[in-house]
PDB file of N, CA and C in Angstrom:
ATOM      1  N   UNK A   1       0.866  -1.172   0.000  1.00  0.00           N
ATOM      2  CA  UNK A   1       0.000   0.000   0.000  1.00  0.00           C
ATOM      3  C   UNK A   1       0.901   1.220   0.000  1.00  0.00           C
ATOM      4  N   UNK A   2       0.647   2.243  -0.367  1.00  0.00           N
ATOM      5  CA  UNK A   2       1.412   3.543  -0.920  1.00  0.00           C
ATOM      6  C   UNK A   2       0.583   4.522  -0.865  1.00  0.00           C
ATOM      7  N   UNK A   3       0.896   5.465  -0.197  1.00  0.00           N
ATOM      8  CA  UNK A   3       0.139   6.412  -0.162  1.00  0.00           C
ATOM      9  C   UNK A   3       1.108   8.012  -0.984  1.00  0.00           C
ATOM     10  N   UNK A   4       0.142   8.681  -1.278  1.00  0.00           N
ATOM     11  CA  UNK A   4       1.256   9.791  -1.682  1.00  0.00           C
ATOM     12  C   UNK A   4       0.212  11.004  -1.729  1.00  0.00           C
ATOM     13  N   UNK A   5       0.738  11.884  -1.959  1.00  0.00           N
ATOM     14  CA  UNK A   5      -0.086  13.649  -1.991  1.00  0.00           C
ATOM     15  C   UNK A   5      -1.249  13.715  -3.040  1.00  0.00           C
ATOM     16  N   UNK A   6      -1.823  14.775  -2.955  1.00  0.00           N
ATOM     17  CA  UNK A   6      -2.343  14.741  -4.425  1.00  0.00           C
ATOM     18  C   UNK A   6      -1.159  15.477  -5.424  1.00  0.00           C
ATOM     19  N   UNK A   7      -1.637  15.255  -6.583  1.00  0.00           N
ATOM     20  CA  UNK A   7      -0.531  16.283  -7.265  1.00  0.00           C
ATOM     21  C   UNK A   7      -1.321  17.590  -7.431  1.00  0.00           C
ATOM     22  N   UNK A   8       0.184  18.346  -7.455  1.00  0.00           N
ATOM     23  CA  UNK A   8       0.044  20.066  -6.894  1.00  0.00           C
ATOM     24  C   UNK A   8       0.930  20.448  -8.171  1.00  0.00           C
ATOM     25  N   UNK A   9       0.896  19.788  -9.000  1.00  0.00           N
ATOM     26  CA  UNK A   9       1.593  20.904 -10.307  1.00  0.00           C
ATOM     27  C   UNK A   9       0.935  21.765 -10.929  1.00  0.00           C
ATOM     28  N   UNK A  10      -0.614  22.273 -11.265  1.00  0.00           N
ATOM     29  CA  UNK A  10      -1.420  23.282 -11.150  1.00  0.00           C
ATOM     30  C   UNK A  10      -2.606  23.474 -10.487  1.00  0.00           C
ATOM     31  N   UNK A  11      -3.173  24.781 -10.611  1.00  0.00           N
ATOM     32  CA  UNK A  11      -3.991  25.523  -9.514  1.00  0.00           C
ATOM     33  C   UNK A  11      -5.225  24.632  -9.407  1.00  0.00           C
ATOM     34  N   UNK A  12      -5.959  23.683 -10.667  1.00  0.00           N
ATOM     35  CA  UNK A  12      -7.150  22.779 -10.714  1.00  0.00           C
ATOM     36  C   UNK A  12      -6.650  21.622  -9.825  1.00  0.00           C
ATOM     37  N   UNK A  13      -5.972  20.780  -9.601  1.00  0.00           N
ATOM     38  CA  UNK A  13      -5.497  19.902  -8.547  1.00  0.00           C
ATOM     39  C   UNK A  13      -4.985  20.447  -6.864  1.00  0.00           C
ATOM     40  N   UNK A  14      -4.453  21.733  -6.495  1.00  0.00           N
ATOM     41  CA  UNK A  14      -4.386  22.157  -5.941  1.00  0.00           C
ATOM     42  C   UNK A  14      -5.074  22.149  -4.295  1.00  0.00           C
ATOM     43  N   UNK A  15      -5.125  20.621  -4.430  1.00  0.00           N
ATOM     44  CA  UNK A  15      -6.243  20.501  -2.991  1.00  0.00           C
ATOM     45  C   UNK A  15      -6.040  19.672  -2.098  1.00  0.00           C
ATOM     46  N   UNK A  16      -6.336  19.678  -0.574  1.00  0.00           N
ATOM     47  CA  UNK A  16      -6.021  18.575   0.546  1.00  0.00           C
ATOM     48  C   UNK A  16      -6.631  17.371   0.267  1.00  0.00           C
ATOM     49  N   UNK A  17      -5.880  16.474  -0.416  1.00  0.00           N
ATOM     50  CA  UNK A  17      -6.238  15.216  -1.024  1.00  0.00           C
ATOM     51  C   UNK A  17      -5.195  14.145  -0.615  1.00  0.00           C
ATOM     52  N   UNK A  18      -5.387  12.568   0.049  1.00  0.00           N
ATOM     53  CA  UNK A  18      -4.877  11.875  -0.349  1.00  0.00           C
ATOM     54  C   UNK A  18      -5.303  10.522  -1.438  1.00  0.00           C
ATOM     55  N   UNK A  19      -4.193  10.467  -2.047  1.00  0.00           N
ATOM     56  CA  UNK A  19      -4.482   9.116  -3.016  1.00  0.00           C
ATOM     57  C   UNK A  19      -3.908   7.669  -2.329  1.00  0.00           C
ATOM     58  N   UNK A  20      -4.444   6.881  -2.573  1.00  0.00           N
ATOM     59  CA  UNK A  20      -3.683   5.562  -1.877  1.00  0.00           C
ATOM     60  C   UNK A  20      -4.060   4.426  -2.689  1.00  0.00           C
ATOM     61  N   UNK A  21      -3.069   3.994  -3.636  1.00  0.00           N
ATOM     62  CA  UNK A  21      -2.849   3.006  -4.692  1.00  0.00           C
ATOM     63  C   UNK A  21      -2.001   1.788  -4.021  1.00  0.00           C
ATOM     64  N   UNK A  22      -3.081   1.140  -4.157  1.00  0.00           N
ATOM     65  CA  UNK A  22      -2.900  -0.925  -3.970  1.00  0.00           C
ATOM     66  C   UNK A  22      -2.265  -1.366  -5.306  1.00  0.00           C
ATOM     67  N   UNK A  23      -0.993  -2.232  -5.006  1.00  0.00           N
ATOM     68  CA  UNK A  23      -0.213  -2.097  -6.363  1.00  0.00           C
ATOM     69  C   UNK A  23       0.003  -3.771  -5.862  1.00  0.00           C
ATOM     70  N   UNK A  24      -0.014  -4.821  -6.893  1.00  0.00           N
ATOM     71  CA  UNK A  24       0.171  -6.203  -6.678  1.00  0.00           C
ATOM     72  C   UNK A  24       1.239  -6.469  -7.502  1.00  0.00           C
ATOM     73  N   UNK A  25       1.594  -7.564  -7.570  1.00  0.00           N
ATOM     74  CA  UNK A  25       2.909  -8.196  -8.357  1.00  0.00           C
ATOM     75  C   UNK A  25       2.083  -9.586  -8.529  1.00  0.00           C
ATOM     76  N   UNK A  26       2.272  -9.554  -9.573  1.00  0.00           N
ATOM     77  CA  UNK A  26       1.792 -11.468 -10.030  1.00  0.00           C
ATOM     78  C   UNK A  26       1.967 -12.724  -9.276  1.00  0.00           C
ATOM     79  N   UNK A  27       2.860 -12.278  -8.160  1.00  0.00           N
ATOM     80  CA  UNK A  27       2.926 -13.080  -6.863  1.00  0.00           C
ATOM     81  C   UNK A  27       2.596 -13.038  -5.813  1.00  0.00           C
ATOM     82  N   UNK A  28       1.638 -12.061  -5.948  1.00  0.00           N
ATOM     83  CA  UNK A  28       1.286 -11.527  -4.745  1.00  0.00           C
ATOM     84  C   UNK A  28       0.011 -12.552  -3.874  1.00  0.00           C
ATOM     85  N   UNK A  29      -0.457 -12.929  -3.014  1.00  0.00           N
ATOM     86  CA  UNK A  29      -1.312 -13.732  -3.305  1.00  0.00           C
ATOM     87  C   UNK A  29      -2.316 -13.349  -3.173  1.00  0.00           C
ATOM     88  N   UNK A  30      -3.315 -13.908  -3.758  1.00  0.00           N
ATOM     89  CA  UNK A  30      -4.782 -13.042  -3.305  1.00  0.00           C
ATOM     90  C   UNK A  30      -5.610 -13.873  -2.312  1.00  0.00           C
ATOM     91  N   UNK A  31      -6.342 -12.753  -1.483  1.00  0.00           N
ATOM     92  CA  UNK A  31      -7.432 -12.950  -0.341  1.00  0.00           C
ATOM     93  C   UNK A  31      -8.381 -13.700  -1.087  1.00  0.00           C
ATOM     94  N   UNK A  32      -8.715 -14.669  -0.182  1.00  0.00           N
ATOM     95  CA  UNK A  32      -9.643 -15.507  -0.487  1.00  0.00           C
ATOM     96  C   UNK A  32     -11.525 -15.041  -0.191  1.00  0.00           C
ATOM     97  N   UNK A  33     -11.674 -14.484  -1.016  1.00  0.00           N
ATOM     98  CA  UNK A  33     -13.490 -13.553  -0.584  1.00  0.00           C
ATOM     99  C   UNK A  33     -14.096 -14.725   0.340  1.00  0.00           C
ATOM    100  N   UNK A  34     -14.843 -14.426   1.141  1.00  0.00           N
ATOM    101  CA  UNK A  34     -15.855 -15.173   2.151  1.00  0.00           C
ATOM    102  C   UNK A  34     -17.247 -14.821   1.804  1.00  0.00           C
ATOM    103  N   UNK A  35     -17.837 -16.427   2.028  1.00  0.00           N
ATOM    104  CA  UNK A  35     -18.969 -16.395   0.993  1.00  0.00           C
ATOM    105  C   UNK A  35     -20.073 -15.580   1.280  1.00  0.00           C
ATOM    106  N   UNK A  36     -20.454 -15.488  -0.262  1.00  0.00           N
ATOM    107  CA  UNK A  36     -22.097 -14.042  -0.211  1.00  0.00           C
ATOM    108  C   UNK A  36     -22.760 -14.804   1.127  1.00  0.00           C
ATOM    109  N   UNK A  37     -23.629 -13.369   1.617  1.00  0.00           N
ATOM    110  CA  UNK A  37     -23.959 -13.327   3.065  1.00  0.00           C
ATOM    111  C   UNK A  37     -25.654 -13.108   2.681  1.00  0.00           C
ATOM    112  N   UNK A  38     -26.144 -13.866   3.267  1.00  0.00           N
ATOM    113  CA  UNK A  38     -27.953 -13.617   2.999  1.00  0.00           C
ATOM    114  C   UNK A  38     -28.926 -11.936   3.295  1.00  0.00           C
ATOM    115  N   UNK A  39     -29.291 -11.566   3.020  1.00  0.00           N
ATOM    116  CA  UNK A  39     -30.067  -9.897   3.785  1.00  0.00           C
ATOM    117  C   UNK A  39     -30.273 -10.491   5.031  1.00  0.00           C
ATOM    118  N   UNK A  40     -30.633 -11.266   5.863  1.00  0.00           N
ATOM    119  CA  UNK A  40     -30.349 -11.610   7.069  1.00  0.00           C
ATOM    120  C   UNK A  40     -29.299 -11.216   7.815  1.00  0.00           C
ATOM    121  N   UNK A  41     -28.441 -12.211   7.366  1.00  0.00           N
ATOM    122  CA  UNK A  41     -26.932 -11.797   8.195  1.00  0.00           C
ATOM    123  C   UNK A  41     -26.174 -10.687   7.518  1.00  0.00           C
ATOM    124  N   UNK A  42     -26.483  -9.746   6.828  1.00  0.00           N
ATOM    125  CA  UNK A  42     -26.051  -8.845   6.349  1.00  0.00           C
ATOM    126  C   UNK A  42     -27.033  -7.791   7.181  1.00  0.00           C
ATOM    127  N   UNK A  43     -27.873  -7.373   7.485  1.00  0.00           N
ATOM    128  CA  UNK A  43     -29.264  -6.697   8.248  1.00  0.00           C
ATOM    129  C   UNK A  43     -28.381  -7.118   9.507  1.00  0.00           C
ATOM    130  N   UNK A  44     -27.617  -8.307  10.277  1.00  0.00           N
ATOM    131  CA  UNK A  44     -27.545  -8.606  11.733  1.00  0.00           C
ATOM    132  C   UNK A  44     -26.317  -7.716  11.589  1.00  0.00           C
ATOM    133  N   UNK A  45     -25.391  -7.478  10.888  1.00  0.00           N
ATOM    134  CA  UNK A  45     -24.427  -7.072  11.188  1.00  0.00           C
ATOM    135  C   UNK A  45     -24.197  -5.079  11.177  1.00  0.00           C
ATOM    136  N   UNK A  46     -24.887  -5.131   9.837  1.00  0.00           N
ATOM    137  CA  UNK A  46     -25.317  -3.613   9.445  1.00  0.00           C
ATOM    138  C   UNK A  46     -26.145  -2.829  10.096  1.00  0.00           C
ATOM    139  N   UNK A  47     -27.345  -3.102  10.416  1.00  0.00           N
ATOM    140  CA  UNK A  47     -28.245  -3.075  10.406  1.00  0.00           C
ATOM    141  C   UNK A  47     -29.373  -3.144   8.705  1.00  0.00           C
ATOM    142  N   UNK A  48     -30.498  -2.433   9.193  1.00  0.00           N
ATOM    143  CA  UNK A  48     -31.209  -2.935   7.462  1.00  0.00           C
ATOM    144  C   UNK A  48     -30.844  -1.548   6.311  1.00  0.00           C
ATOM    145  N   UNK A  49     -29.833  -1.366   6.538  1.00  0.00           N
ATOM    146  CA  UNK A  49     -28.886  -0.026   5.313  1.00  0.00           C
ATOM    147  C   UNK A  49     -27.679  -0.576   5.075  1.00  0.00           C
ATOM    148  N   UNK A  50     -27.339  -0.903   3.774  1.00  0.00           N
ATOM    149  CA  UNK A  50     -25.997  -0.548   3.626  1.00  0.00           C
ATOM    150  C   UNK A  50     -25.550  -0.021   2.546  1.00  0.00           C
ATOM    151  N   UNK A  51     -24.308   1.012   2.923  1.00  0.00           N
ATOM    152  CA  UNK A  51     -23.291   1.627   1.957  1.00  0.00           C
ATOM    153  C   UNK A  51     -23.300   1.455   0.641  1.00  0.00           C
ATOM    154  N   UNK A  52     -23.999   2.286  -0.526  1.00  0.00           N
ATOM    155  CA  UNK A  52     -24.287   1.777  -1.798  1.00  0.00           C
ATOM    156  C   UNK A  52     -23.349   2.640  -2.194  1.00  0.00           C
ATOM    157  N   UNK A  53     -23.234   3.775  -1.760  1.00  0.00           N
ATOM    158  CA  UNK A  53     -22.146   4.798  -2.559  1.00  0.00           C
ATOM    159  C   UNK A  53     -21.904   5.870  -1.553  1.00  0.00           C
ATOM    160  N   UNK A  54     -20.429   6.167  -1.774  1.00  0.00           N
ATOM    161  CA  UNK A  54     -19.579   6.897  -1.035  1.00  0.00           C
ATOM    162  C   UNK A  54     -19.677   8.684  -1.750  1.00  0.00           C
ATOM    163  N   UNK A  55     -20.143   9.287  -1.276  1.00  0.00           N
ATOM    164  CA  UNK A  55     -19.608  10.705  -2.116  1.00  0.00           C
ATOM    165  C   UNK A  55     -18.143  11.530  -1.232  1.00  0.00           C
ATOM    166  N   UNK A  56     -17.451  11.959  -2.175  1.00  0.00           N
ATOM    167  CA  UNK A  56     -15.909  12.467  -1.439  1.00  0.00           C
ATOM    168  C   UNK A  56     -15.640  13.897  -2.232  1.00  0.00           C
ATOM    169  N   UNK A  57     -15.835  14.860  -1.107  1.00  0.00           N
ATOM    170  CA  UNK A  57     -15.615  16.241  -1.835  1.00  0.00           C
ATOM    171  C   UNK A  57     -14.539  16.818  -1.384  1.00  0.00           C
ATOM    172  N   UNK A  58     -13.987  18.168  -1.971  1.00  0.00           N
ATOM    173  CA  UNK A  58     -12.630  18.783  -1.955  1.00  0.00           C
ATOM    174  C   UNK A  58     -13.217  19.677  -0.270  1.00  0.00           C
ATOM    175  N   UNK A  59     -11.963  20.088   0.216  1.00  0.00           N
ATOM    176  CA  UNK A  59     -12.529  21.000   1.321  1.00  0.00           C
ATOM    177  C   UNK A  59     -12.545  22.409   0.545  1.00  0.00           C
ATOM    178  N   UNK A  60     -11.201  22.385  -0.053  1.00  0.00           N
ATOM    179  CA  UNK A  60     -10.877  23.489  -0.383  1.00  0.00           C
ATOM    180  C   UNK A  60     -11.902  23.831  -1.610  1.00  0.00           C
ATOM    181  N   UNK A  61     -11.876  23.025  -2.449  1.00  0.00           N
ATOM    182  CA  UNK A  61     -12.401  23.678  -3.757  1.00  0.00           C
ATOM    183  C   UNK A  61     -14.134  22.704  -3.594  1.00  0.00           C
ATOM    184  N   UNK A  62     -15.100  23.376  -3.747  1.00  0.00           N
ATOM    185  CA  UNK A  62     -16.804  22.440  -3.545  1.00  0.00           C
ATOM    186  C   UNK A  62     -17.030  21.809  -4.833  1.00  0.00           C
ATOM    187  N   UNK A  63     -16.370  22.633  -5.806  1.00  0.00           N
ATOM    188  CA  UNK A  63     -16.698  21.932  -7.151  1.00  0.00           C
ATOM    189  C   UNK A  63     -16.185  20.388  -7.413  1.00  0.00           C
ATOM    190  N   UNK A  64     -14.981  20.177  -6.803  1.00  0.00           N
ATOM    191  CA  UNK A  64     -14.124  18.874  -7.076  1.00  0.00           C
ATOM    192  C   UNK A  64     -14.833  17.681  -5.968  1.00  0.00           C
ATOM    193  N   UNK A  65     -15.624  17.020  -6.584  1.00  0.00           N
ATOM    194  CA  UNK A  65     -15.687  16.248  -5.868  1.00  0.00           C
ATOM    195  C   UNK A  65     -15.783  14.243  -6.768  1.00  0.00           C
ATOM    196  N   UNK A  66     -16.329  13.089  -5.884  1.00  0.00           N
ATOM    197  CA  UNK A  66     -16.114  12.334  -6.616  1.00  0.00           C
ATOM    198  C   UNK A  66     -16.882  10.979  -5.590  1.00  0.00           C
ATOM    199  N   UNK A  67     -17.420  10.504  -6.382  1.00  0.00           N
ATOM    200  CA  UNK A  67     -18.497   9.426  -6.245  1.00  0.00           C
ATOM    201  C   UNK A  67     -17.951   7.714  -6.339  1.00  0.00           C
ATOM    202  N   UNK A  68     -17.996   6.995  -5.813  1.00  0.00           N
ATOM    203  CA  UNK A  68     -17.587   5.710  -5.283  1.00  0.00           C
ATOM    204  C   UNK A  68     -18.498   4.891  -5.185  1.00  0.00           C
ATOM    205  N   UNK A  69     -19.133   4.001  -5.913  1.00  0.00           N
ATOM    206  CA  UNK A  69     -18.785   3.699  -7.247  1.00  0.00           C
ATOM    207  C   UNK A  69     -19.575   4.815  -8.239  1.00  0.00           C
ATOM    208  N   UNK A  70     -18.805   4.624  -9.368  1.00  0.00           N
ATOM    209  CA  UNK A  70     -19.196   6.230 -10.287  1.00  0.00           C
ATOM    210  C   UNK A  70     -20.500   5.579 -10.466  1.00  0.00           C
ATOM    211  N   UNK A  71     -21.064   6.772 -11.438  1.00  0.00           N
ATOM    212  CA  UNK A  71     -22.445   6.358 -12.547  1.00  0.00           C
ATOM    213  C   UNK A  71     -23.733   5.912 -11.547  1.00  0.00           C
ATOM    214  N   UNK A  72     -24.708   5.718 -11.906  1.00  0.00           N
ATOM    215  CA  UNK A  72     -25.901   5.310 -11.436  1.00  0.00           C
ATOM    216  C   UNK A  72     -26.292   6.624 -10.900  1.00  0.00           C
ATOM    217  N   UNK A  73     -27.877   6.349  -9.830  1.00  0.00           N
ATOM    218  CA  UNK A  73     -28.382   7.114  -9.268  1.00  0.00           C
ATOM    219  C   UNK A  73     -27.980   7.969  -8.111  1.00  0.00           C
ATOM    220  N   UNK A  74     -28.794   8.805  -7.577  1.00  0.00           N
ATOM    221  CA  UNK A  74     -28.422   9.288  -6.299  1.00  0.00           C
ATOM    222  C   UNK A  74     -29.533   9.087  -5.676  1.00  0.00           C
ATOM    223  N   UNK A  75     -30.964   8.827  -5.321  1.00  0.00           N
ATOM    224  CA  UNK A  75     -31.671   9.147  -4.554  1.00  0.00           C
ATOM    225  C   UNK A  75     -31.662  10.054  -3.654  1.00  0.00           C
ATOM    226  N   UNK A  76     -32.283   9.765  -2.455  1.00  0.00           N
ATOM    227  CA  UNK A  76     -32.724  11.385  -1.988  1.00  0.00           C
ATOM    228  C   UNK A  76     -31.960  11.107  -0.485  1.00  0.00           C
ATOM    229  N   UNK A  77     -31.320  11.936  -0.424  1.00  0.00           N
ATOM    230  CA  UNK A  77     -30.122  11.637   1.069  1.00  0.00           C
ATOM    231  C   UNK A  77     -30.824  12.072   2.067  1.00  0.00           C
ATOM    232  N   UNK A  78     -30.950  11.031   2.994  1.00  0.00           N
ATOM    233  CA  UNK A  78     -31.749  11.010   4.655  1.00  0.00           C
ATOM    234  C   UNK A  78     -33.042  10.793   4.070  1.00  0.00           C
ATOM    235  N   UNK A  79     -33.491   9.891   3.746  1.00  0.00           N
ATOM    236  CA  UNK A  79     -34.923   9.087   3.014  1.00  0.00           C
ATOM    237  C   UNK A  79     -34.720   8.117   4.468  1.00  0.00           C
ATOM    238  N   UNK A  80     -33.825   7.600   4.923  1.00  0.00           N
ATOM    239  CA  UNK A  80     -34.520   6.816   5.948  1.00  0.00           C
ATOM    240  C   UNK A  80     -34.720   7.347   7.013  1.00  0.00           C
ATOM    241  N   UNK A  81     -34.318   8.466   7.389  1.00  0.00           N
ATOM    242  CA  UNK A  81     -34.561   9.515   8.558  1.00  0.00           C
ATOM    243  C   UNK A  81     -35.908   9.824   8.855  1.00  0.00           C
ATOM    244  N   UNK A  82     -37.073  10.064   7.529  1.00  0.00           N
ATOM    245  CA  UNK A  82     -38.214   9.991   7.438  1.00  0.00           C
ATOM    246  C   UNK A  82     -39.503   8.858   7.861  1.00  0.00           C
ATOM    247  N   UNK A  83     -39.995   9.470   9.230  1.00  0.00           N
ATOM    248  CA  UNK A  83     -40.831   8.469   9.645  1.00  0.00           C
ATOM    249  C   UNK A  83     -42.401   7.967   8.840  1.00  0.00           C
ATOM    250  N   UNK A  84     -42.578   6.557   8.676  1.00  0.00           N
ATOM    251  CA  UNK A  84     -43.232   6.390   7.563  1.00  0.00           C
ATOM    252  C   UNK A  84     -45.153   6.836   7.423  1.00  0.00           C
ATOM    253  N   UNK A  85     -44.948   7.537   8.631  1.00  0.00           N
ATOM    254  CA  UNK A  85     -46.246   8.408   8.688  1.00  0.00           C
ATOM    255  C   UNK A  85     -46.384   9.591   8.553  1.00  0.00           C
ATOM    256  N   UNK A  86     -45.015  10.319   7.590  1.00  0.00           N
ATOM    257  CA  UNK A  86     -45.087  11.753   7.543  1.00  0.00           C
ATOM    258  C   UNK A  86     -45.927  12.203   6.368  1.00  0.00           C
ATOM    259  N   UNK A  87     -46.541  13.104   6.631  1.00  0.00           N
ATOM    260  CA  UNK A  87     -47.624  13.780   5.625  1.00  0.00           C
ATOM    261  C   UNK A  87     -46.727  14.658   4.750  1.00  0.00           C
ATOM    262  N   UNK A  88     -45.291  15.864   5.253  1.00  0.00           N
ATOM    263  CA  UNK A  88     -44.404  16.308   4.453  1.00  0.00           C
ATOM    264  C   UNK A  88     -43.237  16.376   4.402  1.00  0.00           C
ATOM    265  N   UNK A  89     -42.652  16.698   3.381  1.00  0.00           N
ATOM    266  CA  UNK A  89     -41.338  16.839   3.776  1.00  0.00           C
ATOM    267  C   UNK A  89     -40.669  17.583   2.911  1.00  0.00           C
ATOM    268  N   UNK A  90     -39.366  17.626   3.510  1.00  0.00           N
ATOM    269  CA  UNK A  90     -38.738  19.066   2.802  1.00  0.00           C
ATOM    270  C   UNK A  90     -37.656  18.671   2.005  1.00  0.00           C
ATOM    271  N   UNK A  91     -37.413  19.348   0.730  1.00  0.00           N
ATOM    272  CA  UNK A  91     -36.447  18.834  -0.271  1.00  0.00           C
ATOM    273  C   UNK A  91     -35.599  19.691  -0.193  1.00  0.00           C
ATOM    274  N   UNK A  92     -34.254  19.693   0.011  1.00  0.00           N
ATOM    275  CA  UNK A  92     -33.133  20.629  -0.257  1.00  0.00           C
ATOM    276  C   UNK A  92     -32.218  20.253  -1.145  1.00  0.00           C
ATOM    277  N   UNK A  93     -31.482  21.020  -1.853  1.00  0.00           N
ATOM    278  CA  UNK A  93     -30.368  21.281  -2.741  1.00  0.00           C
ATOM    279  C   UNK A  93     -28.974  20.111  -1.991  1.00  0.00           C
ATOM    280  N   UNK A  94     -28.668  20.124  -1.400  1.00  0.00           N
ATOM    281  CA  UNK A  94     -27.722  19.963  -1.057  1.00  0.00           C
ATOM    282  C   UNK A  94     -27.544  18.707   0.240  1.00  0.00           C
ATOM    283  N   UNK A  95     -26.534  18.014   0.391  1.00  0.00           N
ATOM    284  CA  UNK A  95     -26.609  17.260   1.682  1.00  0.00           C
ATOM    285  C   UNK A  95     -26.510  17.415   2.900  1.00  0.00           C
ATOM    286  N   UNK A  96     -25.547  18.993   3.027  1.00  0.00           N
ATOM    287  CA  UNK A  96     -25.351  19.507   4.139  1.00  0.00           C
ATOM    288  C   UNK A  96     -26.806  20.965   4.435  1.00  0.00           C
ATOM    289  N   UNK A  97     -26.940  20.962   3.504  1.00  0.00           N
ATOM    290  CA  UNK A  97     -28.911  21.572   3.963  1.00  0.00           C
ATOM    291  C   UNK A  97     -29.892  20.760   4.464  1.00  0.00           C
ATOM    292  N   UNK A  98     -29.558  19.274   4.083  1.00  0.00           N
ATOM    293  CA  UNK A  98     -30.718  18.406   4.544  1.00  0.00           C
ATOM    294  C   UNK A  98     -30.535  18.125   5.776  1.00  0.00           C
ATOM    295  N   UNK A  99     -29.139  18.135   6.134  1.00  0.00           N
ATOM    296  CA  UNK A  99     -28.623  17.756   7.638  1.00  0.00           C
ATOM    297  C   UNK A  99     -28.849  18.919   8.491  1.00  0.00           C
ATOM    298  N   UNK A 100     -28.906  20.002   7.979  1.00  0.00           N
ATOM    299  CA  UNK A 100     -29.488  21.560   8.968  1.00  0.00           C
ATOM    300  C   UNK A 100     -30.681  20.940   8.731  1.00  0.00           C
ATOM    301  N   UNK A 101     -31.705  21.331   8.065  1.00  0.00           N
ATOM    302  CA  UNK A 101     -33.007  20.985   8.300  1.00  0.00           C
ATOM    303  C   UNK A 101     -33.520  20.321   8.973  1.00  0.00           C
ATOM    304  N   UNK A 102     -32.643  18.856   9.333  1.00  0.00           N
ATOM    305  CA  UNK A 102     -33.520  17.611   9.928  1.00  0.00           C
ATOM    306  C   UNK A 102     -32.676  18.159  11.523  1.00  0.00           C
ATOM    307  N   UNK A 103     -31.766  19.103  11.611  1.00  0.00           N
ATOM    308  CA  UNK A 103     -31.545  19.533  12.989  1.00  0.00           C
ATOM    309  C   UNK A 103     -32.348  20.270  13.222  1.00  0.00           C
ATOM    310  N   UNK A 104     -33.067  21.058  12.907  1.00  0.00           N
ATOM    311  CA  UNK A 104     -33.535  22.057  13.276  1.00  0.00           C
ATOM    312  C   UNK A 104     -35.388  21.703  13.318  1.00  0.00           C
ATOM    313  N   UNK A 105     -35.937  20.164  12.594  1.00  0.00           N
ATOM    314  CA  UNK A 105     -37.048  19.822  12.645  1.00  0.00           C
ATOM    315  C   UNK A 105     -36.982  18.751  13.291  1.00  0.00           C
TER     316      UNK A 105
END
């Protein structure tokens, strides 16, 4: 494992970033995966959510940011926060507006 800076050779990269590249050699050996886990024992361990996608933004710059795994949807962030007898609710722009909102309601 290797970790290193981001690169800083111009002002568009210019940000508190680390990268960390897993690098193998053809001898390396590989981990043996442990077998698929049922929504049961996946629900006992998690609970009933898990981690579909990571979002990772710049501090410095808001525009740079980057999604884990790319492509697909987004749905609507803090959908399970919502109790299933609510009559409304409030849509915001942003993830860190939805997290004021649901503090403040």
């Amino acid at each position: 494992k290797k970790k290193s800076a981001a690169n800083n050779e111009d002002d568009d990269n210019n940000n508190d970033n680390i990268t960390e590249q897993f690098q193998f050699t053809p001898q390396t050996p590989q981990p043996k995966l442990p077998e698929p886990l049922t929504t049961d024992e996946i629900e006992s361990l998690h609970g009933p959510y898990i981690t579909r996608r990571i979002k990772v933004r710049s501090i410095e710059q808001k525009s740079w940011q980057r999604l884990d795994p790319p492509g697909g949807g987004f749905g609507l962030f803090g959908w399970h926060t919502i109790p299933h007898d609510t009559n409304e609710i409030i849509i915001t722009e942003g993830e860190f507006d939805a997290m004021a909102v649901y503090q403040a309601t």
